[in-house]
PDB file of N, CA and C in Angstrom:
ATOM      1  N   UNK A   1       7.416 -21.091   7.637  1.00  0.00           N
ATOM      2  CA  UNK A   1       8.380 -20.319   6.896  1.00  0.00           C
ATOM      3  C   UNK A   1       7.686 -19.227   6.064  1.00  0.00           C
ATOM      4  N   UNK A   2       6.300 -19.211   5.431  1.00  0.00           N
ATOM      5  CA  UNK A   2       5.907 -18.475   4.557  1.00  0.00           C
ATOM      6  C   UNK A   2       5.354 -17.560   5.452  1.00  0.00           C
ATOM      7  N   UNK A   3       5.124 -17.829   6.432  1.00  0.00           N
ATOM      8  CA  UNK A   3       4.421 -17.035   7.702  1.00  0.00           C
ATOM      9  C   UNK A   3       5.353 -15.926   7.886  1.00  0.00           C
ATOM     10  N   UNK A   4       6.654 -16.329   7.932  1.00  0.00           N
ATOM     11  CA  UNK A   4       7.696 -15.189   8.792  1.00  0.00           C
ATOM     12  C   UNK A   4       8.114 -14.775   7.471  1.00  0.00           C
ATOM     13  N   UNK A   5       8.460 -15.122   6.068  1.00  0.00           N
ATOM     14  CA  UNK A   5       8.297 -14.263   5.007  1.00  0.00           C
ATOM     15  C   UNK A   5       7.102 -13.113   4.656  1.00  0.00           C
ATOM     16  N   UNK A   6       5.664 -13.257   5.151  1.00  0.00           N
ATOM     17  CA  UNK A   6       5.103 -12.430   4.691  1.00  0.00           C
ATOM     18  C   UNK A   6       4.894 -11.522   6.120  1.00  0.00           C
ATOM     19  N   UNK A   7       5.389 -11.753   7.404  1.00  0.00           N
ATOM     20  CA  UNK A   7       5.604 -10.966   8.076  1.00  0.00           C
ATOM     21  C   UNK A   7       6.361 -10.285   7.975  1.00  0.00           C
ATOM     22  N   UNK A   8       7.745 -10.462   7.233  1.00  0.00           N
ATOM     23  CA  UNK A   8       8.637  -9.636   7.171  1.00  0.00           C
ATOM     24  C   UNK A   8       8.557  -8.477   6.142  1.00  0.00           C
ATOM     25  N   UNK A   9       7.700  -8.585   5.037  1.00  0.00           N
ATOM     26  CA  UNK A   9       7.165  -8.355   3.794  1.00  0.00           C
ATOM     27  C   UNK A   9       6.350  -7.074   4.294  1.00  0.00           C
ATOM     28  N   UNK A  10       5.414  -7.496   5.172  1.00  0.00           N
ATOM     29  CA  UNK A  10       4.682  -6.714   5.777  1.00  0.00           C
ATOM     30  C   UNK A  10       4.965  -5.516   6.647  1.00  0.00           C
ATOM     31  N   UNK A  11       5.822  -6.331   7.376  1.00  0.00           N
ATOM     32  CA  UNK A  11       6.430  -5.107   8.119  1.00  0.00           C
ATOM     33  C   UNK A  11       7.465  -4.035   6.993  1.00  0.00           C
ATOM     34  N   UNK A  12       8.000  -4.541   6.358  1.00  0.00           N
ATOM     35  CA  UNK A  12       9.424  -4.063   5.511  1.00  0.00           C
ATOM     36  C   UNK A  12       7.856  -2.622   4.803  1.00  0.00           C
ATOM     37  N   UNK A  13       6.958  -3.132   4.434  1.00  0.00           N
ATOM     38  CA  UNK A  13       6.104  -2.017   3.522  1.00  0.00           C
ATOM     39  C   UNK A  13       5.518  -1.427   4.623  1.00  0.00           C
ATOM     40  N   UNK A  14       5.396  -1.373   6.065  1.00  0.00           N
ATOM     41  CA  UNK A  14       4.878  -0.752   7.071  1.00  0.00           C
ATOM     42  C   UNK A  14       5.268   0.429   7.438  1.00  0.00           C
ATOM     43  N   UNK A  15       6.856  -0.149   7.892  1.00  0.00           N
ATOM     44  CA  UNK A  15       7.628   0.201   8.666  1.00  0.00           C
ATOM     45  C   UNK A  15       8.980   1.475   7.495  1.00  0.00           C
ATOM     46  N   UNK A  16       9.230   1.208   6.502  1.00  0.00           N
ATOM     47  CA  UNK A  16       9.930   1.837   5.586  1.00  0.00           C
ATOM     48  C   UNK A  16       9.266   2.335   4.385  1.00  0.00           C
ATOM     49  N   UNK A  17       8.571   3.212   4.879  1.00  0.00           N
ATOM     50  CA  UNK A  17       7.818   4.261   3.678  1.00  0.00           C
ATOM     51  C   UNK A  17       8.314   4.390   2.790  1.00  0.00           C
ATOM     52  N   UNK A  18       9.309   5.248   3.092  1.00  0.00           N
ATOM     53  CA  UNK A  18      10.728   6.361   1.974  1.00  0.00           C
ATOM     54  C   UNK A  18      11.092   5.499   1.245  1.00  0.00           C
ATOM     55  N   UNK A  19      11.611   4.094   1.735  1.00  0.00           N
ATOM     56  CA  UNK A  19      12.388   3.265   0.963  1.00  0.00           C
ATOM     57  C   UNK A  19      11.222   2.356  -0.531  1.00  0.00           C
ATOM     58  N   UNK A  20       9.847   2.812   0.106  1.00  0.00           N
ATOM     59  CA  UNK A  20       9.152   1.568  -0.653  1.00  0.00           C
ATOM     60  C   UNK A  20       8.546   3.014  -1.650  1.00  0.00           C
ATOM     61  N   UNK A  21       8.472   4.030  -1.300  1.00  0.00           N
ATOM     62  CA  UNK A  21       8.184   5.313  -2.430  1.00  0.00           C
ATOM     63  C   UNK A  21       9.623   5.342  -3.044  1.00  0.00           C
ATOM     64  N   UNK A  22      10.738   5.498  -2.814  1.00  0.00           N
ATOM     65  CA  UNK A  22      12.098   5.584  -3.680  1.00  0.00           C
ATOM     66  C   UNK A  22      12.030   4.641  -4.639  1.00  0.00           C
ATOM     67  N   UNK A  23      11.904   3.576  -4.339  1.00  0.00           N
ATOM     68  CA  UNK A  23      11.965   1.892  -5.264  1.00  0.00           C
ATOM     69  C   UNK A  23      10.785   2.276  -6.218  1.00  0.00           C
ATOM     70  N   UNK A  24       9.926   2.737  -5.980  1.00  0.00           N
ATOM     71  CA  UNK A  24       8.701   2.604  -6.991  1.00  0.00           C
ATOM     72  C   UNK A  24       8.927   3.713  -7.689  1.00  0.00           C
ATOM     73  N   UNK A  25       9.565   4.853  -7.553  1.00  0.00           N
ATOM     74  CA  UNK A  25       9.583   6.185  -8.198  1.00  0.00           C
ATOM     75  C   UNK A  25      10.605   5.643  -9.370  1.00  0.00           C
ATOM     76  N   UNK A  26      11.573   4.928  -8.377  1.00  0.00           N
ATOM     77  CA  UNK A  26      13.430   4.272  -9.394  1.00  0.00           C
ATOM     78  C   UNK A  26      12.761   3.428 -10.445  1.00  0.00           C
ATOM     79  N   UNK A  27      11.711   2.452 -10.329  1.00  0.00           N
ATOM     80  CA  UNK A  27      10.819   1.836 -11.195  1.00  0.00           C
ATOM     81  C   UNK A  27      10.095   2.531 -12.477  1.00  0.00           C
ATOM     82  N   UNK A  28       9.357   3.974 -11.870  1.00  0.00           N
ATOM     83  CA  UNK A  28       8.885   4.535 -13.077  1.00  0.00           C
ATOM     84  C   UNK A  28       9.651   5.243 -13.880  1.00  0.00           C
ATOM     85  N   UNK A  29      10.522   5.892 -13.595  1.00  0.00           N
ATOM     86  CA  UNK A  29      11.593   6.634 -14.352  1.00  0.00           C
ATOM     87  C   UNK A  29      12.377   5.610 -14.857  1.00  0.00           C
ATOM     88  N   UNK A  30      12.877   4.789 -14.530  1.00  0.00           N
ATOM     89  CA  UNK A  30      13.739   3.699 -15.226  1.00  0.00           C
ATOM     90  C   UNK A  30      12.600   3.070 -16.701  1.00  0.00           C
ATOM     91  N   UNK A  31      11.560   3.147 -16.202  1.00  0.00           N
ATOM     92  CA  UNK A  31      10.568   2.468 -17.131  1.00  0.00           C
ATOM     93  C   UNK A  31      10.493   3.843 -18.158  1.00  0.00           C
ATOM     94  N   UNK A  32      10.345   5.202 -17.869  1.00  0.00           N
ATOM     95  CA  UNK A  32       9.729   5.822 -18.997  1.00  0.00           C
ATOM     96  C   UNK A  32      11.240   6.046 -19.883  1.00  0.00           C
ATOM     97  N   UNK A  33      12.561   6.125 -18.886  1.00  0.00           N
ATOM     98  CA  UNK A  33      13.487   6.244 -20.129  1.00  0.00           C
ATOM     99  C   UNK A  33      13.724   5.101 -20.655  1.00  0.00           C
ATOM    100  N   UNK A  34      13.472   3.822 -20.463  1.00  0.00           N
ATOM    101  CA  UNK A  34      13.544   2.556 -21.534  1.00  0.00           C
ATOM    102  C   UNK A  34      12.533   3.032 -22.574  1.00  0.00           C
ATOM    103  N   UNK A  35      11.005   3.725 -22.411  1.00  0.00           N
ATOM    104  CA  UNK A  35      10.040   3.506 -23.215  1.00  0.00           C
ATOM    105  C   UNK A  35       9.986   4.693 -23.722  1.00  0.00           C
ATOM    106  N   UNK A  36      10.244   5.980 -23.022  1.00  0.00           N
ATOM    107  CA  UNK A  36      10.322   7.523 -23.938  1.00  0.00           C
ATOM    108  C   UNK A  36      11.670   7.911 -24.492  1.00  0.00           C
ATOM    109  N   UNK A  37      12.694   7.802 -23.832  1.00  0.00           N
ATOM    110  CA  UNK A  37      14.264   7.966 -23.875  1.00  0.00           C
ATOM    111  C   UNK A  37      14.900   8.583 -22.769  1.00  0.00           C
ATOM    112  N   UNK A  38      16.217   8.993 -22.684  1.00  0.00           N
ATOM    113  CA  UNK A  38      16.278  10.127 -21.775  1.00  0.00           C
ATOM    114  C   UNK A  38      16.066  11.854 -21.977  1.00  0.00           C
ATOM    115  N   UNK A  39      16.087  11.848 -22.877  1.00  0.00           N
ATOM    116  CA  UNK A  39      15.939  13.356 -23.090  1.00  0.00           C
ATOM    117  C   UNK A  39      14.271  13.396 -22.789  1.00  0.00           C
ATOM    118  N   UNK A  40      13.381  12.805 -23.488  1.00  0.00           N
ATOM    119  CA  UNK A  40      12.342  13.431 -23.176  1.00  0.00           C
ATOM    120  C   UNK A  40      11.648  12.703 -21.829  1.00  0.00           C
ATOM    121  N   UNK A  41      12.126  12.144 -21.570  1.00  0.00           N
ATOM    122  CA  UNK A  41      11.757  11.462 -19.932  1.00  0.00           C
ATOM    123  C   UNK A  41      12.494  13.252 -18.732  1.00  0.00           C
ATOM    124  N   UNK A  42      13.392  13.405 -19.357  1.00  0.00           N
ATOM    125  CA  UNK A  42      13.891  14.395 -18.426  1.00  0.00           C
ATOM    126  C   UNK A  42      13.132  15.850 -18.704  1.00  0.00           C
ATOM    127  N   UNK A  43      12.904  16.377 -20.142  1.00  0.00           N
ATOM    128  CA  UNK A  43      12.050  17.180 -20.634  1.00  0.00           C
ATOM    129  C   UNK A  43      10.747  17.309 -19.691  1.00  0.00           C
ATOM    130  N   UNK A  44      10.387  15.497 -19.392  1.00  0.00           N
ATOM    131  CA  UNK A  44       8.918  15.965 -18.576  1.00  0.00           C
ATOM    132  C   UNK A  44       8.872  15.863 -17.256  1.00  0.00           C
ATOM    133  N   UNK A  45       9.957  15.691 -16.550  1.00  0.00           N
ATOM    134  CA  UNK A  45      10.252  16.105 -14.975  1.00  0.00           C
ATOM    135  C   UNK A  45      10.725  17.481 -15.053  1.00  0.00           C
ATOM    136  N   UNK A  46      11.752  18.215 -15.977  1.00  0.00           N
ATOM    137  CA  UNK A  46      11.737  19.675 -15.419  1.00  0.00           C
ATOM    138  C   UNK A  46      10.201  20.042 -15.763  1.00  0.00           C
ATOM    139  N   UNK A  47       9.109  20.087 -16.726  1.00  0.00           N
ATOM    140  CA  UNK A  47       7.907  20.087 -16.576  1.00  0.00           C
ATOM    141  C   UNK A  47       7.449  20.188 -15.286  1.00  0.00           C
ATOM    142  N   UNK A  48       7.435  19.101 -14.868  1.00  0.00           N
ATOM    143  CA  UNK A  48       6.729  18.123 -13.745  1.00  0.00           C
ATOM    144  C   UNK A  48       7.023  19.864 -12.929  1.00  0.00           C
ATOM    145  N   UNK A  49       8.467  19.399 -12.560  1.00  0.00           N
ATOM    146  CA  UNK A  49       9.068  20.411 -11.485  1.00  0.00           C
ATOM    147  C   UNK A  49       8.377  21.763 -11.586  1.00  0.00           C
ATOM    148  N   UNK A  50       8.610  22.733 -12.911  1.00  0.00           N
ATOM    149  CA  UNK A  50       7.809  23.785 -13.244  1.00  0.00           C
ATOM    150  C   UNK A  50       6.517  23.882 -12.753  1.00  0.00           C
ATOM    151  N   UNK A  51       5.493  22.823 -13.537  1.00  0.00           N
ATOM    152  CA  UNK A  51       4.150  22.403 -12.966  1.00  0.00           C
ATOM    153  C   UNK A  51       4.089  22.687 -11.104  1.00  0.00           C
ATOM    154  N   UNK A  52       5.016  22.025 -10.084  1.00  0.00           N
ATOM    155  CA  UNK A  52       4.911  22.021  -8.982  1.00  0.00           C
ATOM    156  C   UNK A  52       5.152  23.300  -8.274  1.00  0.00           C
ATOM    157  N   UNK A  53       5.940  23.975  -8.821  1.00  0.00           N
ATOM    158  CA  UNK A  53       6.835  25.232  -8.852  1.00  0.00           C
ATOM    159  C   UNK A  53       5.221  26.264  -8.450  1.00  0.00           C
ATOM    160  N   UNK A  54       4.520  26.557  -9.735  1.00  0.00           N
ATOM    161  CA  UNK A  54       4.013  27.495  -9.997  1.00  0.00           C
ATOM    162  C   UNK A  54       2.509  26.929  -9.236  1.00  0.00           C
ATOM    163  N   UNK A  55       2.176  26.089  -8.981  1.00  0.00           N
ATOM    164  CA  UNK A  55       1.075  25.510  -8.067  1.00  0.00           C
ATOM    165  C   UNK A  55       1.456  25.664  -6.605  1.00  0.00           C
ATOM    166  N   UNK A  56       2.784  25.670  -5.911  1.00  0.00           N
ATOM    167  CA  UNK A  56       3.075  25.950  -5.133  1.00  0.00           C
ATOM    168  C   UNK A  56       2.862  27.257  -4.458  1.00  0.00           C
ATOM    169  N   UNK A  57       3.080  27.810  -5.248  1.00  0.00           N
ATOM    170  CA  UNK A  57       2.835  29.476  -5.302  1.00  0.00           C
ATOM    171  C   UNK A  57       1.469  29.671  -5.587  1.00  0.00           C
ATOM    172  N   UNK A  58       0.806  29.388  -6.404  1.00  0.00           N
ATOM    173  CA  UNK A  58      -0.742  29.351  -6.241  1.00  0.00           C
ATOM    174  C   UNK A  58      -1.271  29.018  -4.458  1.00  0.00           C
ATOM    175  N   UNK A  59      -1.171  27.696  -4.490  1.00  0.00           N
ATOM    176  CA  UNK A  59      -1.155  27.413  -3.215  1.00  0.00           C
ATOM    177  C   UNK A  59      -1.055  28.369  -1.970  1.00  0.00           C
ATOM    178  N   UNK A  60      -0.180  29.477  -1.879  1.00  0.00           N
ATOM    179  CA  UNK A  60       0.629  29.930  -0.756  1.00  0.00           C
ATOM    180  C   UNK A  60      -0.118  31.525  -1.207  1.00  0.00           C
ATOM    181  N   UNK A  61      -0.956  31.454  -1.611  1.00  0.00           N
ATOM    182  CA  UNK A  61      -1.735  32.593  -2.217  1.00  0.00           C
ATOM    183  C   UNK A  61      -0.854  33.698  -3.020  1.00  0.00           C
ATOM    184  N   UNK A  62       0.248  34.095  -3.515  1.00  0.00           N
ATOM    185  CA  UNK A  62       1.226  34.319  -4.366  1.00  0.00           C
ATOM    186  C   UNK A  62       0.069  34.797  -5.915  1.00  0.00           C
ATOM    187  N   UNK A  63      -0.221  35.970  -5.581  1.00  0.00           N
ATOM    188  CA  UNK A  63      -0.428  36.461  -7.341  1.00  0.00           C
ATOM    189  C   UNK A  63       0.357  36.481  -8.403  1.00  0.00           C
ATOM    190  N   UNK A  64       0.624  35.083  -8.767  1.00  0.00           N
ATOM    191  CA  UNK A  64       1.789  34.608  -9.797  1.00  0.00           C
ATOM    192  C   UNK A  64       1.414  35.582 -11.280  1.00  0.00           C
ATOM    193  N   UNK A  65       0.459  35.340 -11.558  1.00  0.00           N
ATOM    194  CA  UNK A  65       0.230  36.526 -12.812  1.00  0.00           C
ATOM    195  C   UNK A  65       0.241  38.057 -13.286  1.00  0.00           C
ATOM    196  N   UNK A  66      -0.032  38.187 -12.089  1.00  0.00           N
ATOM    197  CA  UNK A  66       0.129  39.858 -11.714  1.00  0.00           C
ATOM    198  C   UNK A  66       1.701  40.420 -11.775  1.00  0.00           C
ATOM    199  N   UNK A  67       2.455  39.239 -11.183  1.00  0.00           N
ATOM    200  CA  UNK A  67       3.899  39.354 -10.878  1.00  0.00           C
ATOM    201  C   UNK A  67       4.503  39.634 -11.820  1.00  0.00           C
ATOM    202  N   UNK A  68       4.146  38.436 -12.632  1.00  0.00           N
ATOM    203  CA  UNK A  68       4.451  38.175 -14.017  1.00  0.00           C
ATOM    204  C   UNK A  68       4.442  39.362 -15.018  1.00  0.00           C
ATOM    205  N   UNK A  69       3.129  39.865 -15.197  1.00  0.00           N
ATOM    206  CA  UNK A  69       2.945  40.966 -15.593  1.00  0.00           C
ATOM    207  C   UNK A  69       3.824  41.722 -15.882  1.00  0.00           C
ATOM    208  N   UNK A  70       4.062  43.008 -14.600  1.00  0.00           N
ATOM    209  CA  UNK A  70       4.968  43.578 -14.259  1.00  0.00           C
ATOM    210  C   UNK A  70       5.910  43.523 -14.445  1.00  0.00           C
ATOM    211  N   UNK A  71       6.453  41.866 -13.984  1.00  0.00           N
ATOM    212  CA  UNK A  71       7.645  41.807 -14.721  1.00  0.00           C
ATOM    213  C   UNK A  71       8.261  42.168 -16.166  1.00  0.00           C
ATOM    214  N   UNK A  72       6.984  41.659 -17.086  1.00  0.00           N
ATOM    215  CA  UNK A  72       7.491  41.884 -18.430  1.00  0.00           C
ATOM    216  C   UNK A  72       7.317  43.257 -18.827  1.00  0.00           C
ATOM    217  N   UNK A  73       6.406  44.152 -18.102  1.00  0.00           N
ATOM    218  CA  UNK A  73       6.508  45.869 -18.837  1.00  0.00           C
ATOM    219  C   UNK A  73       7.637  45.890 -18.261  1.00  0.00           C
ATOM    220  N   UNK A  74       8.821  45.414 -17.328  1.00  0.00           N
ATOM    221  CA  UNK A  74       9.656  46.174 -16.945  1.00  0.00           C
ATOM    222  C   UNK A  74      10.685  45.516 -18.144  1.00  0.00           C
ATOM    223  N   UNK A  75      10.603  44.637 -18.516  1.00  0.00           N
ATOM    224  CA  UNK A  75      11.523  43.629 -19.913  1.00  0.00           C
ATOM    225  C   UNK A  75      11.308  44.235 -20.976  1.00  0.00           C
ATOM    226  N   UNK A  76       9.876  43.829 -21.451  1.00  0.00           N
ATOM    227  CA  UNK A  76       9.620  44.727 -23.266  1.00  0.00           C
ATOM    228  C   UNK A  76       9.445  45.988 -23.170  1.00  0.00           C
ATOM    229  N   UNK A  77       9.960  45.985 -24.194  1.00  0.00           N
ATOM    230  CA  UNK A  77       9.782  47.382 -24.712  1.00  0.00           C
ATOM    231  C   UNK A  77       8.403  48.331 -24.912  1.00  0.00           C
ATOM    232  N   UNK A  78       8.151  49.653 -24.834  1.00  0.00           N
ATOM    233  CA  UNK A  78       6.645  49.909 -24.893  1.00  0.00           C
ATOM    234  C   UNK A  78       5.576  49.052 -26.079  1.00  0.00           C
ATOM    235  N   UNK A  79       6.313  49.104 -27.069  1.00  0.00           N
ATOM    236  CA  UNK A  79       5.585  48.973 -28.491  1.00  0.00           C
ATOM    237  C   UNK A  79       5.048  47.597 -28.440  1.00  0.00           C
ATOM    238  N   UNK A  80       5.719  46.637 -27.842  1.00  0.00           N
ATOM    239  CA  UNK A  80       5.152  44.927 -27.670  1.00  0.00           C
ATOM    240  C   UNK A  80       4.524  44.984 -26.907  1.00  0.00           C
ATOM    241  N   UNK A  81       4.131  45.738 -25.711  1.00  0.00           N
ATOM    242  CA  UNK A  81       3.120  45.840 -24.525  1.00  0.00           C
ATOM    243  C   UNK A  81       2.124  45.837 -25.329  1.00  0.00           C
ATOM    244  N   UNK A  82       0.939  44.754 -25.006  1.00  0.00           N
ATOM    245  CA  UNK A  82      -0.461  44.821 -25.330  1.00  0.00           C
ATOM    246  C   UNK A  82      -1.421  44.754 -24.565  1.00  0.00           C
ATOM    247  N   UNK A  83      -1.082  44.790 -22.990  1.00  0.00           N
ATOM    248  CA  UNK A  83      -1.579  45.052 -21.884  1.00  0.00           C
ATOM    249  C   UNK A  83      -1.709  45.601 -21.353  1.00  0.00           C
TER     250      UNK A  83
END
């Protein structure tokens, strides 16, 4: 009997990736808003997300700073430009 329990065990973490990364992800987030709250448990996944966001684009060779740049002489005004 313990045989075909830890075969099944085995296979179940083999065979169902997604399901055994979902359960453990549902585990840590359930754990940091019992232990941080929800607001700042959620504060540090849009983080997270941001963080992934802008590494992504690093990644994909994307001159994120340069962009950036530009962007803002086209926003501020001359006099706040210090670049």
């Amino acid at each position: 009997m313990w045989e075909d329990v830890k075969n099944l065990i085995t296979e179940f973490f083999s065979t169902h990736r997604d399901r055994k990364i979902g359960f453990t992800l549902g585990l840590i987030v359930g754990a940091a808003i019992l232990v941080f709250g929800f607001f700042n448990t959620l504060f540090a996944f849009f983080c997270g997300v941001i963080g992934l966001y802008i590494g992504s684009r690093f990644d994909r060779g994307d001159d994120l700073i340069e962009r950036t740049l530009k962007r803002l002489e086209k926003i501020l005004p001359e006099n706040i430009q210090h670049w």
